[in-house]
C-alpha atoms as a PDB file:
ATOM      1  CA  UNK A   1     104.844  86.850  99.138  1.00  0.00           C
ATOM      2  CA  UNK A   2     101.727  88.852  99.959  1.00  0.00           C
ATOM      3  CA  UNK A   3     102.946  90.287 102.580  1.00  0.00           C
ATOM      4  CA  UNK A   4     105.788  91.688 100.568  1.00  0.00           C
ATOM      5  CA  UNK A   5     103.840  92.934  97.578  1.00  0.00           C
ATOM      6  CA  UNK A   6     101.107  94.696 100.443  1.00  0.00           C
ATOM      7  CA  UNK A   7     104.067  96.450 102.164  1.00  0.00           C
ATOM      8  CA  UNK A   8     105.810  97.946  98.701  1.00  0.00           C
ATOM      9  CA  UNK A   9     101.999  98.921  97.873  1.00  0.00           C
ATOM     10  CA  UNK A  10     102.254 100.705 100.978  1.00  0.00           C
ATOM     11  CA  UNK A  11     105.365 102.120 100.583  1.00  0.00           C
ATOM     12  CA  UNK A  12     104.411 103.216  97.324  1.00  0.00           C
ATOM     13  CA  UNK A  13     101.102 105.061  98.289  1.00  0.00           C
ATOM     14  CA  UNK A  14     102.920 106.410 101.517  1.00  0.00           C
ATOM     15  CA  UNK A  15     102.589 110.145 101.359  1.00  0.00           C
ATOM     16  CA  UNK A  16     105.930 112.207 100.535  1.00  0.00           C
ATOM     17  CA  UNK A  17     108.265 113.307 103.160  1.00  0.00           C
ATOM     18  CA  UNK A  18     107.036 116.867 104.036  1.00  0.00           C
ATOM     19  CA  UNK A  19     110.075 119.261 103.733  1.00  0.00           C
ATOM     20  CA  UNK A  20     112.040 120.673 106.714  1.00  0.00           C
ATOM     21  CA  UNK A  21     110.330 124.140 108.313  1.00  0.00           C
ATOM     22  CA  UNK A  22     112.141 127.252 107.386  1.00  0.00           C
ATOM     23  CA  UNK A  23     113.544 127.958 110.833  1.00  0.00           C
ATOM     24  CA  UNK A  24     115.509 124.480 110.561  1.00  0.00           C
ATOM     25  CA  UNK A  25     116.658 125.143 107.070  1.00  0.00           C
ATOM     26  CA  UNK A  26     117.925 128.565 108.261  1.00  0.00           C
ATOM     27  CA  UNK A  27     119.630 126.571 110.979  1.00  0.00           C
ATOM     28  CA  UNK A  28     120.931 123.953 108.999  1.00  0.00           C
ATOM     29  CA  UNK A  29     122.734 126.633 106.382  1.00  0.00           C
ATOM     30  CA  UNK A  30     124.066 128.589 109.331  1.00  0.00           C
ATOM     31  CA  UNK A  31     125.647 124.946 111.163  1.00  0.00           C
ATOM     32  CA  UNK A  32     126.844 124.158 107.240  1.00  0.00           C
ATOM     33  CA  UNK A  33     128.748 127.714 106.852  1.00  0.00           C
ATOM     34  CA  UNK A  34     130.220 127.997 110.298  1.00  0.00           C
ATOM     35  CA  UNK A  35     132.115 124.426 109.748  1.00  0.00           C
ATOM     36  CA  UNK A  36     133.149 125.220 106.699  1.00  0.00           C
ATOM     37  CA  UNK A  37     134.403 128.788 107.147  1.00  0.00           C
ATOM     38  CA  UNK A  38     136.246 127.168 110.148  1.00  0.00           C
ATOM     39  CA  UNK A  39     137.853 124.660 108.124  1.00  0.00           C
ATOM     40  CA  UNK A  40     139.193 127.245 105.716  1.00  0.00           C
ATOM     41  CA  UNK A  41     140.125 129.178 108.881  1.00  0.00           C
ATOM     42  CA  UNK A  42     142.215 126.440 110.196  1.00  0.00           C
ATOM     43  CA  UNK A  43     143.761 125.953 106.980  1.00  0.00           C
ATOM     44  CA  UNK A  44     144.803 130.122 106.730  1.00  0.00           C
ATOM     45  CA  UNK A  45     146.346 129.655 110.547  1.00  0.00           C
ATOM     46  CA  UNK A  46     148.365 126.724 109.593  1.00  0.00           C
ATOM     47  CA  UNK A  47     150.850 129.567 107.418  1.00  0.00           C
ATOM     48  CA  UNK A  48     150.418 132.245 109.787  1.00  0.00           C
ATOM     49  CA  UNK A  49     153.330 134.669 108.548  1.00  0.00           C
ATOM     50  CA  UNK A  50     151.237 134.234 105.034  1.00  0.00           C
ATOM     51  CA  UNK A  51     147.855 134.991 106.858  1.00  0.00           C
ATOM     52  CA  UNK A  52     149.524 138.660 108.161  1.00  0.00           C
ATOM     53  CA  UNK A  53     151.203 139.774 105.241  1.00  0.00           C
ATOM     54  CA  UNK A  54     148.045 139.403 103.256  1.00  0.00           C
ATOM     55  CA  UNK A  55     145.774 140.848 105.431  1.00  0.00           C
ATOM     56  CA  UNK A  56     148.499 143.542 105.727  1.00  0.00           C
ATOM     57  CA  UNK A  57     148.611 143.901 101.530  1.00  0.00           C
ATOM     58  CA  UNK A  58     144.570 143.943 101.949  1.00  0.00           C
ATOM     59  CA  UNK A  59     144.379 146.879 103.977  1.00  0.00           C
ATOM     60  CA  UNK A  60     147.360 148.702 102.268  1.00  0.00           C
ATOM     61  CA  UNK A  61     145.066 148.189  98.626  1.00  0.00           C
ATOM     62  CA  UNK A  62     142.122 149.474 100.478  1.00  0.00           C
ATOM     63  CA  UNK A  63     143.487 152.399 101.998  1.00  0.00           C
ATOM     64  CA  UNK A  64     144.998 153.794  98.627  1.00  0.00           C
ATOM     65  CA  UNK A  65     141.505 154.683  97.862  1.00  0.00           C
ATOM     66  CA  UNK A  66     142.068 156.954 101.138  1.00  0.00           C
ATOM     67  CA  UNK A  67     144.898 158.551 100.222  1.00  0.00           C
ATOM     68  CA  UNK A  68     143.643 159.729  96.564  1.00  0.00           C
ATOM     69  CA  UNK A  69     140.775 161.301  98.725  1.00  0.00           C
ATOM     70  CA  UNK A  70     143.506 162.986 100.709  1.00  0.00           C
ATOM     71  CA  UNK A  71     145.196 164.445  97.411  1.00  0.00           C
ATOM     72  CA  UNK A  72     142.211 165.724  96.073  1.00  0.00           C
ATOM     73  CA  UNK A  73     141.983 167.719  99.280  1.00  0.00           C
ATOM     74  CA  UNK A  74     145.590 168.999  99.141  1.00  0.00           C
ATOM     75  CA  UNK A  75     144.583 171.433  96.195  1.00  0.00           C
ATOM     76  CA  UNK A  76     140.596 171.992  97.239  1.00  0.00           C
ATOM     77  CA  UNK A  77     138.431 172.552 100.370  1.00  0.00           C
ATOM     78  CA  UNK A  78     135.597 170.716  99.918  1.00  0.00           C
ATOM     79  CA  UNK A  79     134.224 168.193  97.293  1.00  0.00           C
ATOM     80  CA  UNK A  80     130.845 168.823  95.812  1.00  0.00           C
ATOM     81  CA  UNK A  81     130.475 171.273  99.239  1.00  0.00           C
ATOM     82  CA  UNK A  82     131.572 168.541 101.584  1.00  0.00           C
ATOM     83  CA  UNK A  83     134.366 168.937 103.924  1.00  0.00           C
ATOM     84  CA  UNK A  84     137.442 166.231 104.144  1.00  0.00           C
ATOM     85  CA  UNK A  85     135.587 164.888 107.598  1.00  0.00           C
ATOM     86  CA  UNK A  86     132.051 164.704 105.918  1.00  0.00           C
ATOM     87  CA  UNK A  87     133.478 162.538 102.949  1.00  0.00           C
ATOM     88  CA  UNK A  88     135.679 159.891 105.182  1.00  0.00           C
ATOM     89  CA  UNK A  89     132.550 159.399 107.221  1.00  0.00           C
ATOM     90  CA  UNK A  90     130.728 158.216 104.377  1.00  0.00           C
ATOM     91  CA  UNK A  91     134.312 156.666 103.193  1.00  0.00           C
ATOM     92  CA  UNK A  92     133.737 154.663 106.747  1.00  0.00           C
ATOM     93  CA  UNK A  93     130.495 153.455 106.253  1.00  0.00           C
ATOM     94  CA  UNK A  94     130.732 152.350 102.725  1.00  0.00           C
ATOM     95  CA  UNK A  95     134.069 150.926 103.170  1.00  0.00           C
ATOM     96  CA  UNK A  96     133.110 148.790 106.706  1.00  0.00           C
ATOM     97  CA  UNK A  97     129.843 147.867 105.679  1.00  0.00           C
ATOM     98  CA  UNK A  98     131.128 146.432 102.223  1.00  0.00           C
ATOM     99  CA  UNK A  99     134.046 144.974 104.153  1.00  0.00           C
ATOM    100  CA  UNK A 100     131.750 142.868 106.027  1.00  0.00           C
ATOM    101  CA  UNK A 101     129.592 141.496 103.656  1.00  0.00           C
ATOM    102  CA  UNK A 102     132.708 140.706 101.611  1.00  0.00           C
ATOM    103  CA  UNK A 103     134.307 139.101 104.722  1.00  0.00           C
ATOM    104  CA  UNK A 104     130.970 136.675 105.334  1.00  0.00           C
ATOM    105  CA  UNK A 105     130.111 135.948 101.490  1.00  0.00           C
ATOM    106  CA  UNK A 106     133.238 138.005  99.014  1.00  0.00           C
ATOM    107  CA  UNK A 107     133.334 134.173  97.838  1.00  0.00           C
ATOM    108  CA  UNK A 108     129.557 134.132  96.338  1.00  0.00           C
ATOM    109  CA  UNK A 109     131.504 135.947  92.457  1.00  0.00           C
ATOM    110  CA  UNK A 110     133.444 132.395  92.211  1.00  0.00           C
ATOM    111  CA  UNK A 111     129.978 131.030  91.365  1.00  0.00           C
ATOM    112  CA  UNK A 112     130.147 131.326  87.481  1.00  0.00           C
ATOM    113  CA  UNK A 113     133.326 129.161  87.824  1.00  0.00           C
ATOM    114  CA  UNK A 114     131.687 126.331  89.224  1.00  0.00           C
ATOM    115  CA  UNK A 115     128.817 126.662  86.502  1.00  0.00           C
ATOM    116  CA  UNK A 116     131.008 126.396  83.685  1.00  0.00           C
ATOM    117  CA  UNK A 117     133.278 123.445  85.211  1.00  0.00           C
ATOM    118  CA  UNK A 118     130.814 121.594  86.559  1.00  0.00           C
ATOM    119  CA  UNK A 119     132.088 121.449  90.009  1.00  0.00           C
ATOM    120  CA  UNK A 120     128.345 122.746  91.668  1.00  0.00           C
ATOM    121  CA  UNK A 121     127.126 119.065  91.196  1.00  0.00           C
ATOM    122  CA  UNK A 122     129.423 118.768  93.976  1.00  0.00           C
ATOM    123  CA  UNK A 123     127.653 120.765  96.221  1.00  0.00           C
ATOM    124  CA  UNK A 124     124.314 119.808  95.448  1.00  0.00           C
ATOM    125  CA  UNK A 125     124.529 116.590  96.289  1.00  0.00           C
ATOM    126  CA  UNK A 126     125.598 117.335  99.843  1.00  0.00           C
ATOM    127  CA  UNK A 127     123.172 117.268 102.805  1.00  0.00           C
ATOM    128  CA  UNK A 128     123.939 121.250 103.212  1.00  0.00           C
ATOM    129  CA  UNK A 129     122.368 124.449 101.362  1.00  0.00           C
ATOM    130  CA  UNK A 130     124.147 125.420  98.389  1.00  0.00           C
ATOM    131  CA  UNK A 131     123.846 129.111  99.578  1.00  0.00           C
ATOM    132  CA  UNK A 132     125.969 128.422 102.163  1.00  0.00           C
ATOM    133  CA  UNK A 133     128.289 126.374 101.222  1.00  0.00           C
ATOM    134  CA  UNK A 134     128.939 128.589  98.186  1.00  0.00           C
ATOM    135  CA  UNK A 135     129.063 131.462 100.471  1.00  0.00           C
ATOM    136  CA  UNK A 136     131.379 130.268 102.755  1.00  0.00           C
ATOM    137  CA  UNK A 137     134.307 128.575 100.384  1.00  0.00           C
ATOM    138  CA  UNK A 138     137.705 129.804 100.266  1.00  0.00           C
ATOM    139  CA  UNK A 139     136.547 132.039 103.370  1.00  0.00           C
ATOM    140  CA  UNK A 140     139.129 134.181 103.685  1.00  0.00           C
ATOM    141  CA  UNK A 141     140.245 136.500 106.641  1.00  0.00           C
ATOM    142  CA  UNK A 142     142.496 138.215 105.555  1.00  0.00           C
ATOM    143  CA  UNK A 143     138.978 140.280 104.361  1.00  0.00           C
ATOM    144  CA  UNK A 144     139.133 142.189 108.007  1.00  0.00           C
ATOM    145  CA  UNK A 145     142.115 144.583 106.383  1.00  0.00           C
ATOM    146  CA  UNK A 146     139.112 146.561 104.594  1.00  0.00           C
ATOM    147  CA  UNK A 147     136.911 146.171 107.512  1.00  0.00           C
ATOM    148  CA  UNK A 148     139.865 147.929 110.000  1.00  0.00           C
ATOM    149  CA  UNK A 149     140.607 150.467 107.342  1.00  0.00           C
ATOM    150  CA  UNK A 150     137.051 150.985 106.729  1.00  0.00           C
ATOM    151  CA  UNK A 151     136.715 151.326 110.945  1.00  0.00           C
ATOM    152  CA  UNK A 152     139.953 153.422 110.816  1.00  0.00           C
ATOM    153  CA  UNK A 153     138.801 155.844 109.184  1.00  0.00           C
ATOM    154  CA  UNK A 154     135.521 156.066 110.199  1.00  0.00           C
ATOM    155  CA  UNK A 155     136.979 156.516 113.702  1.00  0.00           C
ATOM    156  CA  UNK A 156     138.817 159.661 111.993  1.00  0.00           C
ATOM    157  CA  UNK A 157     135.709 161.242 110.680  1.00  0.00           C
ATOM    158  CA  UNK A 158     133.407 160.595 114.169  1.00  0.00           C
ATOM    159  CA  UNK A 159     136.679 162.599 116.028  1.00  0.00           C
ATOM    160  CA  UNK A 160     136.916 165.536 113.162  1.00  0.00           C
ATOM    161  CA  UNK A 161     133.443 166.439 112.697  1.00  0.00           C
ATOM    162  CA  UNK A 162     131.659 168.922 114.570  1.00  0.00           C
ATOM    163  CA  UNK A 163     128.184 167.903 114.921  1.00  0.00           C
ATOM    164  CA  UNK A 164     125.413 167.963 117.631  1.00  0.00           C
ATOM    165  CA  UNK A 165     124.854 164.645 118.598  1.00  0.00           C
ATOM    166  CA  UNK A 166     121.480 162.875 119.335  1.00  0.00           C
ATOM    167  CA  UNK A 167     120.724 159.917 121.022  1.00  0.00           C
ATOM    168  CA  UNK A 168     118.852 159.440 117.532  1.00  0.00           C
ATOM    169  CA  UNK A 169     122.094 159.611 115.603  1.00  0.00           C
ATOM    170  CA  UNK A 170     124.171 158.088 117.523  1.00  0.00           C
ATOM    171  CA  UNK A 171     122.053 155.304 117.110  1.00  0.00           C
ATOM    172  CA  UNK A 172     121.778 155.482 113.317  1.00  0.00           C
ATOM    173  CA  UNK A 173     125.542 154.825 112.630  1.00  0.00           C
ATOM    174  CA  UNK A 174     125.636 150.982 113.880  1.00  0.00           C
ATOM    175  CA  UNK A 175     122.572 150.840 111.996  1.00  0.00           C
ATOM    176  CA  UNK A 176     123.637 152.389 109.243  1.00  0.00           C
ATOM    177  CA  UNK A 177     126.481 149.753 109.305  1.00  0.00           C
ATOM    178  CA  UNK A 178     124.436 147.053 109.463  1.00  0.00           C
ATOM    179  CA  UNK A 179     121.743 147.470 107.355  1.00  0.00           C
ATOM    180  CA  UNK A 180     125.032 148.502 104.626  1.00  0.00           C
ATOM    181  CA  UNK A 181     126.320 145.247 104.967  1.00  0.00           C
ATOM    182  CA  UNK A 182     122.888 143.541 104.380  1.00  0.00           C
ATOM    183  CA  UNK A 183     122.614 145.458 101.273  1.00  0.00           C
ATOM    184  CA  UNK A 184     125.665 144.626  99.796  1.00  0.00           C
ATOM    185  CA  UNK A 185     125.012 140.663 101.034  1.00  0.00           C
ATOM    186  CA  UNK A 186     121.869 141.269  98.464  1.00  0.00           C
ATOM    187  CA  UNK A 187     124.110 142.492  96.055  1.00  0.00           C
ATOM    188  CA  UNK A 188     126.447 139.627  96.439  1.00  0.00           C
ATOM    189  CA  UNK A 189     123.451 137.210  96.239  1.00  0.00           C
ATOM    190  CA  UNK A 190     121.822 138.371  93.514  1.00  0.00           C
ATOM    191  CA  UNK A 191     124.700 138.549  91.295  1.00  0.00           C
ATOM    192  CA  UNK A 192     125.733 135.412  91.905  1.00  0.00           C
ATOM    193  CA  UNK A 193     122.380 134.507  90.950  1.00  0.00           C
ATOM    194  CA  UNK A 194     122.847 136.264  87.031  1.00  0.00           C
ATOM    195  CA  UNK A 195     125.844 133.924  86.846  1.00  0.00           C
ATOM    196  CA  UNK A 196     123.534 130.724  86.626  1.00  0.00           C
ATOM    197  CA  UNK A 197     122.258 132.363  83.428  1.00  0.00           C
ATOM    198  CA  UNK A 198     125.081 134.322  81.934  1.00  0.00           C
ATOM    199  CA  UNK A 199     127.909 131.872  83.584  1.00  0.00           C
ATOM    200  CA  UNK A 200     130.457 134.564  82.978  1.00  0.00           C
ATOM    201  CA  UNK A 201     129.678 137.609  84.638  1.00  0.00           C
ATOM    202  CA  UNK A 202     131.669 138.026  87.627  1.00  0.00           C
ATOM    203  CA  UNK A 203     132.953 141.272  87.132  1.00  0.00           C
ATOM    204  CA  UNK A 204     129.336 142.483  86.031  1.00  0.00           C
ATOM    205  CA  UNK A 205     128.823 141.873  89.628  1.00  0.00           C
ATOM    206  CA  UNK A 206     131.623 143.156  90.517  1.00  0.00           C
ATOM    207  CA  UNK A 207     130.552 146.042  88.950  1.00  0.00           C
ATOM    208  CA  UNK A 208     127.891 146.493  91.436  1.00  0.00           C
ATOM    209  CA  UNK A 209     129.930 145.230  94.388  1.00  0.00           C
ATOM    210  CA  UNK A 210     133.416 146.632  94.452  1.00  0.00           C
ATOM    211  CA  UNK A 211     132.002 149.298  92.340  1.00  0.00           C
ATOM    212  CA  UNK A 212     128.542 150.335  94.387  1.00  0.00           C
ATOM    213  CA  UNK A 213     131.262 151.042  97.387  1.00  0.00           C
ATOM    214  CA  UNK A 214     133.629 153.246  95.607  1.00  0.00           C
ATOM    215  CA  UNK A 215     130.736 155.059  94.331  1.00  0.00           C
ATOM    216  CA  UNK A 216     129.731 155.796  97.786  1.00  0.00           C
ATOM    217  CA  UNK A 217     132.274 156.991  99.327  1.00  0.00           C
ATOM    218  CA  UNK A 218     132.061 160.346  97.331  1.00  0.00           C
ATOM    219  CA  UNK A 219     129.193 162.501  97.879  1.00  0.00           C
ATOM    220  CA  UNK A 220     126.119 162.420  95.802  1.00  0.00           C
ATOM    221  CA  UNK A 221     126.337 165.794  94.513  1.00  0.00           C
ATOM    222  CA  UNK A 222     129.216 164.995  92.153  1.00  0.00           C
ATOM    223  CA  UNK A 223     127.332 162.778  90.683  1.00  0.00           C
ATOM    224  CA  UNK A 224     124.462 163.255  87.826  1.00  0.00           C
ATOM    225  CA  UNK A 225     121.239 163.009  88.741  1.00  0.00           C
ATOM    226  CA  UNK A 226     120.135 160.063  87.025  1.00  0.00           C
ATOM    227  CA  UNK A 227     122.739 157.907  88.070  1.00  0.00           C
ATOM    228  CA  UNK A 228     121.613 159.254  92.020  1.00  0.00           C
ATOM    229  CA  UNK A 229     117.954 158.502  90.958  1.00  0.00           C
ATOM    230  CA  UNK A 230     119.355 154.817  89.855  1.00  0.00           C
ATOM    231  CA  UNK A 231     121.449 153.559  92.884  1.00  0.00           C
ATOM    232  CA  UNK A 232     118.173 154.946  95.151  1.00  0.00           C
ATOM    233  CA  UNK A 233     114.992 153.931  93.276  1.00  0.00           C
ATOM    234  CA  UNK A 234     116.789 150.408  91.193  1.00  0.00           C
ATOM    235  CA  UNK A 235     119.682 149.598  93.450  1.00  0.00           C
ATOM    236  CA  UNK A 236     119.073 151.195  96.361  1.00  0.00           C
ATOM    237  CA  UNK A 237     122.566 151.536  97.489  1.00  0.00           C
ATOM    238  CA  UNK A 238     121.890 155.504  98.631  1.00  0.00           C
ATOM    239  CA  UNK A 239     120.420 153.763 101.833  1.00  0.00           C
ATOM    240  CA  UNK A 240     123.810 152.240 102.924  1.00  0.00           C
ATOM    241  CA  UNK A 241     125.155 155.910 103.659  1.00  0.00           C
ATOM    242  CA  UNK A 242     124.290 158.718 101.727  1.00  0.00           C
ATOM    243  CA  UNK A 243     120.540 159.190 102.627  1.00  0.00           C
ATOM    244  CA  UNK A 244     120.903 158.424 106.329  1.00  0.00           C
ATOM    245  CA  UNK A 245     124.410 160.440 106.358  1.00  0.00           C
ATOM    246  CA  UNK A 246     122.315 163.208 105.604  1.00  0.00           C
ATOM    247  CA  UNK A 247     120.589 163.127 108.425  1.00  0.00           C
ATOM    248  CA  UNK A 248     123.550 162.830 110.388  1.00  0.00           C
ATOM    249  CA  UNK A 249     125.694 165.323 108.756  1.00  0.00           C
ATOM    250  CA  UNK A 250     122.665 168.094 108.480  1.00  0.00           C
ATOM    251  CA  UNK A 251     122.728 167.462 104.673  1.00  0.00           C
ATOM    252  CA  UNK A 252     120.209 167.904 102.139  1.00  0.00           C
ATOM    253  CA  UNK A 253     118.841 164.682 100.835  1.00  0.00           C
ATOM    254  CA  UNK A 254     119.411 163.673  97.725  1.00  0.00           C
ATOM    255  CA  UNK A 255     116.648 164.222  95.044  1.00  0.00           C
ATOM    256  CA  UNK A 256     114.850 166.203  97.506  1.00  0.00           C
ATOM    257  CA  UNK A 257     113.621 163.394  98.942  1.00  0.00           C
ATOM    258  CA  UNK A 258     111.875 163.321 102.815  1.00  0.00           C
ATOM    259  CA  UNK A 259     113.750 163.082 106.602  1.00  0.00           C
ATOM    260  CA  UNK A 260     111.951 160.037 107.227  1.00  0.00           C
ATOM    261  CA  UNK A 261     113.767 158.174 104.547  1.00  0.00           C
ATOM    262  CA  UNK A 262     116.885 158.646 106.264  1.00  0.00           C
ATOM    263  CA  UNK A 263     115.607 155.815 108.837  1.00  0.00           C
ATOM    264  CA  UNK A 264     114.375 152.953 106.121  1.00  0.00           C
ATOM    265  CA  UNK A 265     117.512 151.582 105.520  1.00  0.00           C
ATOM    266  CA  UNK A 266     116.605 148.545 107.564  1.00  0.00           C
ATOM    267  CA  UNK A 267     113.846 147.691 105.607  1.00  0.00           C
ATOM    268  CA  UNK A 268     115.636 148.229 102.328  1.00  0.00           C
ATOM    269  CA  UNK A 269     117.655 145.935 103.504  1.00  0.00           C
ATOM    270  CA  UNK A 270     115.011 143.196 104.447  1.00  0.00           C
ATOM    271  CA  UNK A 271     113.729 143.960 101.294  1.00  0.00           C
ATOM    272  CA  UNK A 272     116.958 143.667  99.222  1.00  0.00           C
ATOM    273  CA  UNK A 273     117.454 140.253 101.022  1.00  0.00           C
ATOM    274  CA  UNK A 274     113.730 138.890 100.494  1.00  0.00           C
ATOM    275  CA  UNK A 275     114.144 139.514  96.422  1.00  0.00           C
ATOM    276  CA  UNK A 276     117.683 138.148  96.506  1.00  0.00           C
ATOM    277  CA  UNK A 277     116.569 135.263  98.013  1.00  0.00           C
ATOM    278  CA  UNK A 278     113.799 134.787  95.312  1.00  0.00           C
ATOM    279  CA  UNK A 279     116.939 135.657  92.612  1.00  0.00           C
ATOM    280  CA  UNK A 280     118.263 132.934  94.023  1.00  0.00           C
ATOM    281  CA  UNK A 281     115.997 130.447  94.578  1.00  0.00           C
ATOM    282  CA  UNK A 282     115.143 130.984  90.878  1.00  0.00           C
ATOM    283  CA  UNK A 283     118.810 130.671  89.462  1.00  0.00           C
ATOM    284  CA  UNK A 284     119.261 127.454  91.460  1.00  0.00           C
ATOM    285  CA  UNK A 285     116.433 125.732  89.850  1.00  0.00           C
ATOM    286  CA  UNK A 286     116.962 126.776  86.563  1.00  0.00           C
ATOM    287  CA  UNK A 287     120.968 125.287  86.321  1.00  0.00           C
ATOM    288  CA  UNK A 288     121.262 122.547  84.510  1.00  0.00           C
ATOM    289  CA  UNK A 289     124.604 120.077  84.929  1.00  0.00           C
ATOM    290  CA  UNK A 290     127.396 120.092  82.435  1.00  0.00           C
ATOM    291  CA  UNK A 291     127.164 116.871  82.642  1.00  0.00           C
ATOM    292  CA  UNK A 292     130.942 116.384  83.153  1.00  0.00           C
END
């Protein structure tokens, strides 16, 4: 009987469990969202002729944003100064770089859904972040019809446009790319991270997801100059394309601002992921269950 009350004494005063190190919990949410995008990808290839015609339908809804640009240009030459290959090369960027992050976490805007149902107890109580699995439900691939329009006609505008290339631009456009679709990631996190609070807001974020891309795909001199000053200094979506397009194209920056911010967009985007994390981190620990 001693023995038993001196070992729950010691299990008692036995010091808590320290928690995992970052690198493993990084692993552990990368492991949880590549099994579970691959179980929704299995369940998209078991109606294959379903799979094609909606990826098909994706990339036809995409590309009719295309096609108004090409109107516009069948009655002028240029849009706020810029040429027909100038605009689809910022078209390309914004369009593949959005159609990746949508592709890896479009899924993050059902979040509010779960809130108000209930159904994110569900995912707490599984031994797997709640970032990813929220990230990677309903995966869906018929995403990559935006991404191959996007590529399409980014393809189109590196073959039109008449520029001297430089080993330092040449390099800047998969960077550009990338560091877009970390941005827009951010986007995605953050917003789903309003929607522990407001519960309802998913096309508030949408405003700043589907939205932010249309938005660059024109050039920022149509555009008033406070909205440029807020999508650079607030949401710093100008780093996706338009500020290192500039350097690229032989533009003028927007707001006048200096060359060397052309080549920040990768630390925009660590930085956009860093407070989205936070965003995040906060929302999570401030839901409370519905109790249903």
């Amino acid at each position: 009987m001693a023995e038993t009350a001196g070992g729950a004494d010691r299990a008692l005063t036995r010091e808590p469990v320290p928690a995992p190190p970052r690198r493993r919990r990084l692993a552990d949410g990368l492991r949880a969202y590549r099994m579970i995008a691959a179980m929704w990808l299995r369940s998209t290839m078991a109606y294959r002729a379903s799979f094609v015609m909606t990826t098909i339908g994706n990339f036809a809804a995409t590309a009719l944003d295309f096609v108004a640009i090409l109107l516009m240009f069948s009655r002028v030459d240029a849009l706020g100064g810029y040429s027909l290959p100038e605009i689809a090369l910022l078209y390309g960027l914004s369009g593949t770089s959005f159609g990746l992050a949508d592709l890896a976490i479009g899924s993050m805007d059902r979040l509010g859904r779960r809130v108000r149902d209930g159904t994110l107890d569900t995912l707490l109580v599984r031994p797997a972040p709640v970032l990813a699995q929220v990230a990677a439900d309903r995966f869906a691939l018929r995403r990559l019809g935006r991404v191959t329009q996007g590529l399409l006609v980014l393809g189109y505008a590196l073959c039109t446009l008449d520029l001297h290339w430089t080993v330092l631009k040449v390099m800047l456009m998969p960077v550009m790319v990338l560091s877009g679709c970390v941005i827009f990631c951010a986007v995605f996190v953050a917003g789903a991270a309003f929607q522990f609070v407001a519960q309802d807001a998913s096309e508030v974020q949408n405003a700043f997801t589907y939205g932010g891309t249309t938005l660059l795909e024109y050039p920022p001199t149509v555009f008033g100059r406070e909205l440029v000053r807020g999508v650079t200094f607030v949401l710093p979506l100008a780093f996706v394309n338009w500020l290192p397009a500039a350097y690229v194209l032989g533009r003028p920056y927007p707001l006048a601002l200096p060359q060397w911010t052309a080549f920040v967009s990768p630390l925009v985007a660590v930085a956009c992921a860093a407070l989205a994390g936070l965003a995040w981190r906060a929302g999570l620990r401030s839901y409370r269950s519905t109790g249903s």
